[in-house]
Protein backbone atom coordinates (compact mmCIF):
# COMPACT_ATOMS: atom_id res chain seq x y z
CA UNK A 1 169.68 106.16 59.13
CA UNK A 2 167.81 103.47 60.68
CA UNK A 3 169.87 100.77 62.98
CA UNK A 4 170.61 97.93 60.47
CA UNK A 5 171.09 95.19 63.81
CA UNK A 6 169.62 94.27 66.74
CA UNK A 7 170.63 92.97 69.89
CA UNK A 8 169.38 89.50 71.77
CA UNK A 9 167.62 88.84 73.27
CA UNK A 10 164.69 91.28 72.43
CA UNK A 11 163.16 90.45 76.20
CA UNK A 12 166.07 90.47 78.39
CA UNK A 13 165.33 88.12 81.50
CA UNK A 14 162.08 85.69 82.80
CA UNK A 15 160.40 85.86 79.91
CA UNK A 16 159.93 82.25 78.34
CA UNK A 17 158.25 80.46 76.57
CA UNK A 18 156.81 83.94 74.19
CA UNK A 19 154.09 83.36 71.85
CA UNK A 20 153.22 86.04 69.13
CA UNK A 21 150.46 87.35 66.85
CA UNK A 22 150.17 90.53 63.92
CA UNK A 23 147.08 92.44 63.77
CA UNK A 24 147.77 94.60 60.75
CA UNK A 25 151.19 96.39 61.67
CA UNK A 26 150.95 95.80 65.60
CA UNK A 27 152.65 92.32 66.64
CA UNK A 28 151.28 91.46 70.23
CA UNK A 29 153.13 88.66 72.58
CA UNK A 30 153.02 86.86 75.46
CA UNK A 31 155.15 85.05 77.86
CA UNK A 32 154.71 82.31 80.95
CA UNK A 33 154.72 83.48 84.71
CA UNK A 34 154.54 80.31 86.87
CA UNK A 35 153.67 81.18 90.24
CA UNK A 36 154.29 85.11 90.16
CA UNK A 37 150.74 87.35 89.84
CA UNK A 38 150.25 89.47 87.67
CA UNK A 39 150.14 86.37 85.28
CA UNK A 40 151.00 86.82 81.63
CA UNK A 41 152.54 90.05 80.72
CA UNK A 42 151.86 91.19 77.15
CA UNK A 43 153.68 93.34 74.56
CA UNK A 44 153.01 95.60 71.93
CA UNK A 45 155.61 96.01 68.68
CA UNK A 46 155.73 97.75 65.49
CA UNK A 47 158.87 96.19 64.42
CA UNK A 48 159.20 93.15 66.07
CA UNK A 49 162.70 94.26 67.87
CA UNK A 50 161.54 97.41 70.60
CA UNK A 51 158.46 95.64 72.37
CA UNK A 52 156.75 97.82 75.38
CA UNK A 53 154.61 95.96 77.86
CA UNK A 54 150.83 97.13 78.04
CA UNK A 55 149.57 95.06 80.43
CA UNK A 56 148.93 91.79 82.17
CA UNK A 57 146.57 88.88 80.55
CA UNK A 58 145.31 87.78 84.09
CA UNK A 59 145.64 90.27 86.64
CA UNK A 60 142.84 89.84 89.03
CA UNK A 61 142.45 86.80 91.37
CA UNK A 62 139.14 85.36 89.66
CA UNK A 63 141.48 84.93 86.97
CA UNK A 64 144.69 83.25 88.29
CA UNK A 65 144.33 81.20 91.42
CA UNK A 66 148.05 80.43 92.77
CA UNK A 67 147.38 79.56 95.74
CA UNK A 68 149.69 77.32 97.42
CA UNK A 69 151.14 76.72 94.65
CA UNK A 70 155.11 75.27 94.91
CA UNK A 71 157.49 76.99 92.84
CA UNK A 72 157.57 76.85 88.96
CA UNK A 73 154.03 75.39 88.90
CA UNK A 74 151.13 77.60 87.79
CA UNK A 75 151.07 79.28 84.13
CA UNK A 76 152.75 77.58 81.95
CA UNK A 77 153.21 78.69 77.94
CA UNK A 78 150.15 80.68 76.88
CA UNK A 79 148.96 81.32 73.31
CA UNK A 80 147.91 84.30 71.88
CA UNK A 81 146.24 84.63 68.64
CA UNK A 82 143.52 86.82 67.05
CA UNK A 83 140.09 86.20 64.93
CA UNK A 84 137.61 88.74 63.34
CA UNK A 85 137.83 90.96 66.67
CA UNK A 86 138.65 89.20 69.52
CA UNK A 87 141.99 88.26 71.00
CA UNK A 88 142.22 84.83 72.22
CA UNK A 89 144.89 83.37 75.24
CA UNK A 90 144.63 79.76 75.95
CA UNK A 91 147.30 78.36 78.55
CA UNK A 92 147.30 75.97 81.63
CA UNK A 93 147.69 76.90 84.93
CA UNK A 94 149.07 73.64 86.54
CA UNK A 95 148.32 71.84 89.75
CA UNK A 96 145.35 74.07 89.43
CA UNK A 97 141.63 73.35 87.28
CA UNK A 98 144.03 73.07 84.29
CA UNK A 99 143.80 74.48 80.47
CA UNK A 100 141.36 77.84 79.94
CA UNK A 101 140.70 80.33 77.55
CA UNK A 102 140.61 84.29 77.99
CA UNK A 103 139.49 86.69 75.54
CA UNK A 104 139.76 90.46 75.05
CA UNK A 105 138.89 92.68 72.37
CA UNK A 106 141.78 95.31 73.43
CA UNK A 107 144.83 93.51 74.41
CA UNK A 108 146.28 95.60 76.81
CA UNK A 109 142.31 94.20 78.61
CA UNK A 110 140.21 93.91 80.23
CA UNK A 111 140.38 90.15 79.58
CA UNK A 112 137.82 87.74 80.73
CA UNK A 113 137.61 85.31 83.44
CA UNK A 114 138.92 82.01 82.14
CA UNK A 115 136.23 79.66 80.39
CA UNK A 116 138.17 76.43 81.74
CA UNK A 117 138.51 73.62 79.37
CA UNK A 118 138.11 69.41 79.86
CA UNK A 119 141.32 68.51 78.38
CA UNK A 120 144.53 66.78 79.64
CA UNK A 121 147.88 67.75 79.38
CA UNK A 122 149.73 71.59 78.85
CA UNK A 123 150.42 73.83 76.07
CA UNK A 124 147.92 74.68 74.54
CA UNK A 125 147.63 76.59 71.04
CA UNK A 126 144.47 77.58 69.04
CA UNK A 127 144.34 77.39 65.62
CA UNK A 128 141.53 78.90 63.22
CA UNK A 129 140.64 77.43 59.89
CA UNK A 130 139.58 78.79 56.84
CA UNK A 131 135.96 77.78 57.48
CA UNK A 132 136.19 79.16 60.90
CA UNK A 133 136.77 76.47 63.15
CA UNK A 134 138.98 76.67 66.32
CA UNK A 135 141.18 73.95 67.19
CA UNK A 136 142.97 73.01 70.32
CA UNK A 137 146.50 71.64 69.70
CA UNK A 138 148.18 70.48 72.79
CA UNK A 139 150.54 67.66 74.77
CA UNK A 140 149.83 64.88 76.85
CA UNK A 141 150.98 61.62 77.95
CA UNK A 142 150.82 59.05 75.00
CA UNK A 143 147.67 56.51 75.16
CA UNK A 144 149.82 53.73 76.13
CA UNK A 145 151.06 55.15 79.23
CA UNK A 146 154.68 56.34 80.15
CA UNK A 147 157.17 53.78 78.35
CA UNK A 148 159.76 56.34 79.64
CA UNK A 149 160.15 59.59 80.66
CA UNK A 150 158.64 62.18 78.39
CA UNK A 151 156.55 60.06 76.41
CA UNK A 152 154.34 62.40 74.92
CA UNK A 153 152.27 62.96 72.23
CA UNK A 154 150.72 66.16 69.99
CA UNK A 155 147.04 66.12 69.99
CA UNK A 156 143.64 68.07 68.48
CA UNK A 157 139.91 68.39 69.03
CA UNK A 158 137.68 71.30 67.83
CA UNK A 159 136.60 74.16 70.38
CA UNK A 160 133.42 75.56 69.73
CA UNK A 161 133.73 79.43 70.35
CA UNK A 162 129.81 79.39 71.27
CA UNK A 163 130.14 77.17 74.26
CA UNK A 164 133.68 77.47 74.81
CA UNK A 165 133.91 73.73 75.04
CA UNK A 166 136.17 70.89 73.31
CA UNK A 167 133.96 69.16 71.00
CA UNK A 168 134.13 66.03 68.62
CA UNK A 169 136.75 63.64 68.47
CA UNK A 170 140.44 63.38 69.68
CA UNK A 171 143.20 63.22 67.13
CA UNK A 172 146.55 62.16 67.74
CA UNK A 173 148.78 64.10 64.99
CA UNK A 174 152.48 63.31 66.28
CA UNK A 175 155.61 62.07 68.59
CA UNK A 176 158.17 64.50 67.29
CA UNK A 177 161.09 63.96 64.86
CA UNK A 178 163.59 61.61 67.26
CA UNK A 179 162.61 58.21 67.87
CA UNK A 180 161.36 57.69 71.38
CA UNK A 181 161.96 61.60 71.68
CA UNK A 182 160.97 63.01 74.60
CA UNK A 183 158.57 65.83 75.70
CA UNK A 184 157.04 66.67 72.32
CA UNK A 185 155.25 70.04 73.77
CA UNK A 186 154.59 73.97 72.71
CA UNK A 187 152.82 72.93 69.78
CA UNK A 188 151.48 75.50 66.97
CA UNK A 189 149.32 74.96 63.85
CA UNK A 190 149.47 76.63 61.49
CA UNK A 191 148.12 76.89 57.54
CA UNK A 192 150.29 78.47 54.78
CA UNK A 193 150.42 77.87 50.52
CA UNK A 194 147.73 75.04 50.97
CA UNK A 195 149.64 72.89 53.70
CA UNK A 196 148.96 72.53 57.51
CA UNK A 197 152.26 72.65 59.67
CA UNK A 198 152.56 72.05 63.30
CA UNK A 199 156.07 73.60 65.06
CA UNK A 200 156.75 72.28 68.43
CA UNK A 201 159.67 71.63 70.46
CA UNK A 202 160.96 68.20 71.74
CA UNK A 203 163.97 67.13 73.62
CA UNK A 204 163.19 69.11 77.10
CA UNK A 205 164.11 72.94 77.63
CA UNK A 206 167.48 72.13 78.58
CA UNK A 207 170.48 71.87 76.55
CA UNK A 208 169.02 69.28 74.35
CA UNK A 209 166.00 71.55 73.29
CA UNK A 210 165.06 71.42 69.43
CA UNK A 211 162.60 72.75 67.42
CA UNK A 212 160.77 70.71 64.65
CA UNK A 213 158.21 70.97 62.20
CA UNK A 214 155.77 68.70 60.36
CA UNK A 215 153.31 69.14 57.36
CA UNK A 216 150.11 67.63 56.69
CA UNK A 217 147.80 68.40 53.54
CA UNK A 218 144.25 67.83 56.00
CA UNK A 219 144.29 69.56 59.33
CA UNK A 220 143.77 66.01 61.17
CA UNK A 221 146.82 64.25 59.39
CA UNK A 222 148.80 62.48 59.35
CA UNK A 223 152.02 64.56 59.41
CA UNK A 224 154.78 64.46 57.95
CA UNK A 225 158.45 64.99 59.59
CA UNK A 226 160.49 67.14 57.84
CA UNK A 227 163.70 65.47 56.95
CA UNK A 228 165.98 67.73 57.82
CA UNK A 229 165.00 68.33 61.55
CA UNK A 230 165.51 70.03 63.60
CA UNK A 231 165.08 73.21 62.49
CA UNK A 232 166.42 74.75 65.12
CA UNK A 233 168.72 73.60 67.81
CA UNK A 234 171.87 74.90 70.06
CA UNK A 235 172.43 70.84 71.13
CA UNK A 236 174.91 70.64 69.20
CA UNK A 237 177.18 73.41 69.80
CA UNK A 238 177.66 72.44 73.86
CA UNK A 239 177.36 73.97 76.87
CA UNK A 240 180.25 76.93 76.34
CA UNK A 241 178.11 78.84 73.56
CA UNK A 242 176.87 81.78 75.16
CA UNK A 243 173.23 81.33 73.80
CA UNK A 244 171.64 77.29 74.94
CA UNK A 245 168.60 75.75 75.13
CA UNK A 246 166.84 77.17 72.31
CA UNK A 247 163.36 76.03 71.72
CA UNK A 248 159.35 76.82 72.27
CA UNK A 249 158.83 79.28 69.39
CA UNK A 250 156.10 80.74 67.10
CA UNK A 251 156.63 82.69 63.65
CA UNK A 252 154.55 85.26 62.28
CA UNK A 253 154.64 86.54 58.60
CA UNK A 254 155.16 90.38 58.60
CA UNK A 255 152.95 92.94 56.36
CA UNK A 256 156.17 92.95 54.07
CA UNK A 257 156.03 89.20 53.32
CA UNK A 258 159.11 88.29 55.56
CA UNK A 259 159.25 85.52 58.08
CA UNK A 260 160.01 85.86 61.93
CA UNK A 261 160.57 83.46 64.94
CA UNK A 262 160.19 84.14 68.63
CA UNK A 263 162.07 81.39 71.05
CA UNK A 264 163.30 80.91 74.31
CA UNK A 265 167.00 80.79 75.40
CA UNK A 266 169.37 81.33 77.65
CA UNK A 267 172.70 83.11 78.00
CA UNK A 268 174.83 80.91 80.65
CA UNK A 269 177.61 82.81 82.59
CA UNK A 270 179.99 81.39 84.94
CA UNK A 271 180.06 78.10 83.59
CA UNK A 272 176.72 76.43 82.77
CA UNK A 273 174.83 77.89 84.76
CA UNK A 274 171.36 80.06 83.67
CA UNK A 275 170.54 82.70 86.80
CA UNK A 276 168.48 84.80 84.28
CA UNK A 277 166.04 81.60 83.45
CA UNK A 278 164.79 81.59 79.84
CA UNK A 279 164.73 84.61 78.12
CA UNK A 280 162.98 85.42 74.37
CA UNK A 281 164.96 85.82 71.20
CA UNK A 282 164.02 86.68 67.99
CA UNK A 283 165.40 85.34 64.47
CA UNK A 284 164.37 85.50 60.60
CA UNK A 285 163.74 82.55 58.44
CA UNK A 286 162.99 81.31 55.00
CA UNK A 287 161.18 78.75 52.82
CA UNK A 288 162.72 76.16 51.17
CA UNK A 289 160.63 73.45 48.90
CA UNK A 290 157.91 74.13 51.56
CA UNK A 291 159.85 73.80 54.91
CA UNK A 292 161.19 76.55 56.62
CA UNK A 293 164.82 77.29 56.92
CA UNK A 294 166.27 79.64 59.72
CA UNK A 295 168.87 81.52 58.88
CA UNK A 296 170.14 79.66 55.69
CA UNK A 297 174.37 79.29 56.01
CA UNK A 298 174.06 79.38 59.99
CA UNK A 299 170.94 77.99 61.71
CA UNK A 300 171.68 79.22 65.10
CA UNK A 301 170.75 82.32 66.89
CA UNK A 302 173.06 85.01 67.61
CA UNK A 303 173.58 88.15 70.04
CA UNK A 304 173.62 90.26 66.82
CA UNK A 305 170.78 89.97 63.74
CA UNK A 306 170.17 91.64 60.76
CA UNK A 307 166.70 94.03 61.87
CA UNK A 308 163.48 93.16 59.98
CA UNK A 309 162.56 95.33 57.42
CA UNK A 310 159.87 97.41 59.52
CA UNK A 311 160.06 101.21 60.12
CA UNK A 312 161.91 101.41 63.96
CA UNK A 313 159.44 102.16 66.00
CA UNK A 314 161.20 102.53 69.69
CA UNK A 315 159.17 103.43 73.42
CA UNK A 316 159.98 105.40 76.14
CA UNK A 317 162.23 103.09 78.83
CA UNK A 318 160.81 103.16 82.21
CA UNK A 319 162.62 104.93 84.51
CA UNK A 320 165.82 103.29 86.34
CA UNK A 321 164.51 104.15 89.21
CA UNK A 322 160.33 103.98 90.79
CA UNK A 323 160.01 106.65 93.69
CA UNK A 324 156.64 105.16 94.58
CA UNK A 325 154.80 108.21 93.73
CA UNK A 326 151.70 106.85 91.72
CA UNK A 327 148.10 105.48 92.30
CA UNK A 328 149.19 102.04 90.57
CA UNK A 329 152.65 99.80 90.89
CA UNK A 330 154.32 99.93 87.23
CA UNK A 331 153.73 96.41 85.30
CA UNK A 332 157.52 95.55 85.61
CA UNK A 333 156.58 94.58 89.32
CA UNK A 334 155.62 91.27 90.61
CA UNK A 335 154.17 89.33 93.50
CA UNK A 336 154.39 85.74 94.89
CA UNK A 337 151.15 84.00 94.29
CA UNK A 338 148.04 85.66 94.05
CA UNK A 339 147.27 88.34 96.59
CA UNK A 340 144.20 87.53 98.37
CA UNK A 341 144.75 89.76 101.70
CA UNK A 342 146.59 93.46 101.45
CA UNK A 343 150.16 92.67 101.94
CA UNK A 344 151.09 96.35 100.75
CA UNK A 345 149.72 100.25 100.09
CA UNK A 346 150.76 103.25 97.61
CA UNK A 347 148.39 105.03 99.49
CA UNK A 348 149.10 104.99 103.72
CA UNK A 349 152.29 106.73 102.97
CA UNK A 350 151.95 108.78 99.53
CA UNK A 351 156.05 108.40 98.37
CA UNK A 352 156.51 104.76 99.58
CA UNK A 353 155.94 101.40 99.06
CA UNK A 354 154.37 99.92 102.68
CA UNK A 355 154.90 96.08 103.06
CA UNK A 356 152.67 94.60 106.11
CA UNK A 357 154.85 92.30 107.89
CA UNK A 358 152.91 88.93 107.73
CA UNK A 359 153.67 85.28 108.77
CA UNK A 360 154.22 83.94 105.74
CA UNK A 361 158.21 83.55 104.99
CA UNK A 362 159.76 82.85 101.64
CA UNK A 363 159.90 79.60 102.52
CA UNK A 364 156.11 79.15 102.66
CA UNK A 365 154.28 77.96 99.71
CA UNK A 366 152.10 80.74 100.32
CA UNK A 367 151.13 84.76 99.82
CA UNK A 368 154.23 86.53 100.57
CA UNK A 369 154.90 90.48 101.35
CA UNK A 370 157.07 90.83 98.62
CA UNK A 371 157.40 93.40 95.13
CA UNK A 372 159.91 92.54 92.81
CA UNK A 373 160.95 92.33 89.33
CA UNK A 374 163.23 90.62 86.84
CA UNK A 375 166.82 90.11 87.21
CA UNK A 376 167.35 91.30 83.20
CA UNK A 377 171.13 91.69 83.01
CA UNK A 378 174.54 89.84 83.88
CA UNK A 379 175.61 92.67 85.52
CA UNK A 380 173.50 94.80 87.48
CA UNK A 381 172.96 97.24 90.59
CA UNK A 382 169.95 97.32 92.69
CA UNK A 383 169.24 99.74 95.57
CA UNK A 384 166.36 100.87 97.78
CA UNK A 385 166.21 103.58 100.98
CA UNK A 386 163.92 101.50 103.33
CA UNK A 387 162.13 102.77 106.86
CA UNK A 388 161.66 100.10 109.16
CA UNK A 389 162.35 99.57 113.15
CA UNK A 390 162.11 95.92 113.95
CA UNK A 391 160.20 95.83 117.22
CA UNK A 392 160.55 92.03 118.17
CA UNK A 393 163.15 89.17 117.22
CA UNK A 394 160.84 87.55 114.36
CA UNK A 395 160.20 90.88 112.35
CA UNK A 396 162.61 91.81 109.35
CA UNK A 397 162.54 93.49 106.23
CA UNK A 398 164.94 94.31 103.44
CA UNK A 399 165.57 92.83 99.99
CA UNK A 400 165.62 89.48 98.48
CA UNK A 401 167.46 87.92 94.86
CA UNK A 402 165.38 85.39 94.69
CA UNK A 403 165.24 82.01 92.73
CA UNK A 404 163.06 80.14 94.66
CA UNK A 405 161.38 79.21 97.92
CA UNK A 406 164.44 76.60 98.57
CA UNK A 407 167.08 78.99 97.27
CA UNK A 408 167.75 82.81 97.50
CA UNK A 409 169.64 85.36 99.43
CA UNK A 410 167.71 87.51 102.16
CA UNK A 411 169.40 91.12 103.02
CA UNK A 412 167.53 92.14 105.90
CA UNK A 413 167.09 94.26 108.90
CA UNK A 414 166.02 92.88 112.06
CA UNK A 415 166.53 92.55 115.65
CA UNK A 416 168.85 89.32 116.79
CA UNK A 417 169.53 89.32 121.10
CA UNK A 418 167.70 92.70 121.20
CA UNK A 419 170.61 94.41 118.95
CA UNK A 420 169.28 95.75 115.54
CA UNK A 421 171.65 94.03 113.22
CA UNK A 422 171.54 94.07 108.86
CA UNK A 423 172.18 90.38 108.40
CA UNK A 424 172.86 88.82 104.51
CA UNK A 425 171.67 85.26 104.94
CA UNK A 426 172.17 82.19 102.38
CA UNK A 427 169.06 80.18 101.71
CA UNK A 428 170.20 76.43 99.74
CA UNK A 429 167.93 73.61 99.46
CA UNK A 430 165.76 75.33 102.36
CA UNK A 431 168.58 75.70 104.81
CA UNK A 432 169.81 79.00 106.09
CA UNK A 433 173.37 80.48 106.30
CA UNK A 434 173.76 83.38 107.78
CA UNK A 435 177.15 84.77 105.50
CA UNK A 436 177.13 87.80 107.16
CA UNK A 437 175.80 90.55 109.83
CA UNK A 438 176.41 93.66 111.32
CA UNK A 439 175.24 95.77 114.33
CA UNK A 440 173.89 99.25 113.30
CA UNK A 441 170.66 101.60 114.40
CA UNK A 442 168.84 103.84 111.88
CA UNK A 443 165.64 104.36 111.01
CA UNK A 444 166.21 104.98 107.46
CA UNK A 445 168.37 101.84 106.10
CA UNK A 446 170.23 102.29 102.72
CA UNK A 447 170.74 98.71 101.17
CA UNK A 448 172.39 97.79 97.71
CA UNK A 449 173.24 94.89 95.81
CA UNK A 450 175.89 94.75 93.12
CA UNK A 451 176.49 91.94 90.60
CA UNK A 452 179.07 91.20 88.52
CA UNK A 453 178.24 88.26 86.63
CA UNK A 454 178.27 85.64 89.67
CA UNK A 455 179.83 87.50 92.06
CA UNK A 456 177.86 88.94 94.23
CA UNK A 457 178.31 92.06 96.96
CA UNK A 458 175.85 93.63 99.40
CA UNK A 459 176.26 96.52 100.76
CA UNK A 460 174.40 99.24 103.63
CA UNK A 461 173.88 102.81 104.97
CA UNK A 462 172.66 105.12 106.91
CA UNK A 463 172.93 107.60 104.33
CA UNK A 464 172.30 107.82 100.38
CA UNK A 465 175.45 108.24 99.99
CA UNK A 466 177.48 105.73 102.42
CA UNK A 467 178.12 102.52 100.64
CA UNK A 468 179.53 99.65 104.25
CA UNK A 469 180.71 96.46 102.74
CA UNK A 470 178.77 93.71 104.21
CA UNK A 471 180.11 90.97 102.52
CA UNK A 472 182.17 90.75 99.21
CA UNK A 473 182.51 87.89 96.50
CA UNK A 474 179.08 85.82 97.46
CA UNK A 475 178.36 82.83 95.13
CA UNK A 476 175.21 83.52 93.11
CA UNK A 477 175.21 80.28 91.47
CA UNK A 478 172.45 79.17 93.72
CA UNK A 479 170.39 81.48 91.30
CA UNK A 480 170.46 78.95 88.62
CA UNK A 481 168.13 76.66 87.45
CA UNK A 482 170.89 74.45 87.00
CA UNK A 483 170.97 74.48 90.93
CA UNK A 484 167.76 74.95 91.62
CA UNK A 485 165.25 72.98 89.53
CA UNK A 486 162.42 74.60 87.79
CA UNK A 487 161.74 77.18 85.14
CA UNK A 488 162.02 80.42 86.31
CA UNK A 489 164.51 83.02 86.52
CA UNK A 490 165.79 84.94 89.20
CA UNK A 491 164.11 87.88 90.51
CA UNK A 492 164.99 90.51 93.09
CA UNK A 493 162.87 92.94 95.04
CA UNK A 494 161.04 94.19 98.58
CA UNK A 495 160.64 91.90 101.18
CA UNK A 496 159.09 92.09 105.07
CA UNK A 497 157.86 89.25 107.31
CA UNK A 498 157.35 88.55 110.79
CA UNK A 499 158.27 84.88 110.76
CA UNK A 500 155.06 82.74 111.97
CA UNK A 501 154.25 85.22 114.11
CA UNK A 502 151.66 88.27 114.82
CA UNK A 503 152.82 91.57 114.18
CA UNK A 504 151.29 94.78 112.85
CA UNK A 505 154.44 96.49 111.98
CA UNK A 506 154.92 97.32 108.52
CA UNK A 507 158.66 98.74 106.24
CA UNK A 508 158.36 101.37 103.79
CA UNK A 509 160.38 101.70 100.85
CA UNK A 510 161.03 105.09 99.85
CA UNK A 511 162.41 104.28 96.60
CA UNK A 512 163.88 101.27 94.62
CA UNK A 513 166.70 101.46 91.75
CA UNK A 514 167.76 98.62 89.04
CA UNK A 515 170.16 99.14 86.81
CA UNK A 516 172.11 96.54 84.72
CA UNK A 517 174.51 95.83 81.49
């Protein structure tokens, strides 16, 4: 017998802001990446719960230019949606050229370069009417300039799919459902039993997130609020539920007539504080009198939901632990901006992952040499077998739990008054503090790190099997948004450098192993 539950959420870490289409029985969705290349990941589902990625949207560097880019800027809330053949993604990769469209007519790609669009604002969503029309919907300032913070408005012009141009005439469609509410954004159109509707979220992607719909009988408007907003919202329930700032969703219709929502949210632990970022959730709603309804009796989202009515269709999980023994990194990996110069190589040692030591740092709003991946779990363990002999003072190497440029925790190897030492350092607001160090000389390094919710421990070996306490009961609230600013979530991975300085020394990393509950 089939599961009758699920669990939340159905993608487990830095996955926000998820966006979702149905092509016949496959569901396809996408998430925002910020700064991080491979931009975009995308999913494939049969039943809406077990979702295996496929691929990246924009994984070459003629698509995604990062470049300098300070953290949490860059790709922000794509769209995906699909129209007799082709798969459209619009999005807006910020402090950059903007809002662009890709297209593909597999989804797991190759996509196209972007066709860049003349429009202000972010979030963009395409819509396509019955004549078959495309429509941008997106947010910008309002006309009459920033009255306060987050004054925002819900617009639409017509994109002609020839050209791949806005065309025609700007139409402001709506505020939101608060008065003077503030960053009306993530807008979708939609068109269902004769009546436009446009879901977006307002109130920011904090704890005062809120989704709300409006309705409109012509495409252009005006809209109507629907009375009983929001439709969705944790706001209310403070900061101590274990599930906050739910918002920025889309809903498909399955092939069985039901009704779905994808959202972010996040699943504080150790007070209020969100290390994971915003992760995607997935809940079922109904129609009432023409407006939807989540989860009639409860409107809120919880750990545990009643499974669509889909046949299960589950993937194989990726292995716990990458040995480094393909042509190709697996698409759970990430880098730092986009990689315009070799930084690392399957290939110069078959086995290993080679990082070059370069002079960029952490710290630099630039190309790093680092491979990482999602922190998906509240607890987890993370290990690696690295090869690396620091030559001169400014080389290291090692792993990194990373937040941010301003705030993360390096666990490196290095050389400090000509003694090789494995030193955990503290990075807050940009300043370093080194927590801990110890002398020791191998050539093969054995480093792990072991969470427990917000406690953190880091320990080293010379051997597989020799766990040394380096230091015990580390802070990891620094991994929080709530600390750190932005919109990401915390990652952890590889990491060399040689500190502003030349080097041609490079660290190979024999292995890597994450495992979490």
């Amino acid at each position: 017998m089939e599961n009758a539950t699920f669990n939340n959420p159905i993608l487990p870490g830095f996955y926000p802001d998820p966006s979702m289409c149905r092509v016949g029985e496959d569901y396809y969705l996408v998430t925002s990446t910020f700064e991080y290349f491979p931009g975009i990941p995308i999913f494939h589902s049969k039943d809406l719960v077990n979702w295996r990625q496929i691929g990246h949207v924009l994984d070459r560097p003629s698509q995604l230019d990062l470049d300098g880019l300070r953290p949490s800027r860059g790709v922000f809330a794509p769209t995906i949606r699909y129209h007799e053949g082709t798969f459209y993604v619009i999005n807006t990769n910020v402090d950059k050229k903007g809002n662009f469209v890709v297209t593909a007519t597999d989804p797991a790609g190759p996509w196209s370069d972007p066709y860049w669009l003349e429009s202000e604002g972010i979030d963009p969503s395409l819509f396509f009417d019955d004549d078959g029309k495309a429509y941008y919907t997106g947010t910008r300032p309002a006309p009459e300039g920033p009255q306060y913070f987050g004054n925002w408005e819900i617009w639409m012009q017509e994109l002609d799919l020839k050209t791949m141009k806005l065309v025609g005439e700007q139409y402001s469609l709506w505020r939101g459902a608060l008065r003077d509410a503030v960053w009306p954004e993530g807008p979708h159109t939609y068109k269902i039993n004769g009546y436009y509707y446009l879901l977006i979220s307002e109130g920011g992607t904090g704890p005062d997130h809120a989704i709300t719909v409006a309705r409109s009988e012509h495409l252009l408007g005006p809209y109507e609020g629907y009375k009983k907003n929001p439709v969705l919202t944790h706001r209310h329930l403070g900061n101590d539920y274990p599930i906050v700032n739910v918002g920025h969703s889309d809903i498909v219709q399955t092939q069985n007539g039901e009704w779905w929502m994808v959202l972010l949210a996040s699943r504080p632990y150790g007070g209020y504080y969100r290390n994971l970022g915003r992760e995607t959730f997935l809940v079922p709603f109904t129609w009432e009198e023409g407006w939807p309804v989540v989860k009639p009796g409860k409107s809120i989202v919880e750990m545990t939901e009643a499974r669509p009515s889909l046949p299960e269709q589950r993937w194989v999980s990726a292995p716990a632990c990458d040995n480094f023994e393909t042509a190709e990194l697996g698409m759970q990996w990430i880098f730092i901006r986009t990689p315009r110069e070799a930084f690392m190589s399957l290939e110069e040692r078959p086995g290993h992952l080679r990082l070059k030591l370069r002079r960029p740092t952490l710290k630099d709003n630039e190309q790093v040499s680092f491979v990482g991946r999602r922190q998906q779990h509240l607890r987890f363990n993370a290990r690696t077998a690295m090869e690396f002999v620091p030559q001169a003072e400014h080389e290291s190497a090692g792993l990194v739990v990373l937040q941010s440029s301003q705030f993360h925790f390096r666990f490196e190897y290095l050389l400090s008054e000509g003694t090789k030492v494995v030193r955990l350092t503290k990075c807050t607001n940009g300043v370093d503090e080194v927590l801990a160090q110890q002398a020791v000389d191998a050539d093969k390094l054995y480093l792990t790190i072991d969470a427990h919710e917000q406690d953190f421990a880091f320990y080293y070996g010379t051997r597989a099997d020799e766990y040394r306490l380096l230091a015990e009961k580390v802070d990891g609230r620094i991994l929080s948004t709530d600390v750190a600013g932005g919109f990401v979530g915390t990652c952890l991975g590889m990491y060399a450098s040689s500190n502003a300085q030349l080097s041609d020394n490079v660290a190979d990393f024999d292995w890597f192993e994450y495992t979490g509950n």
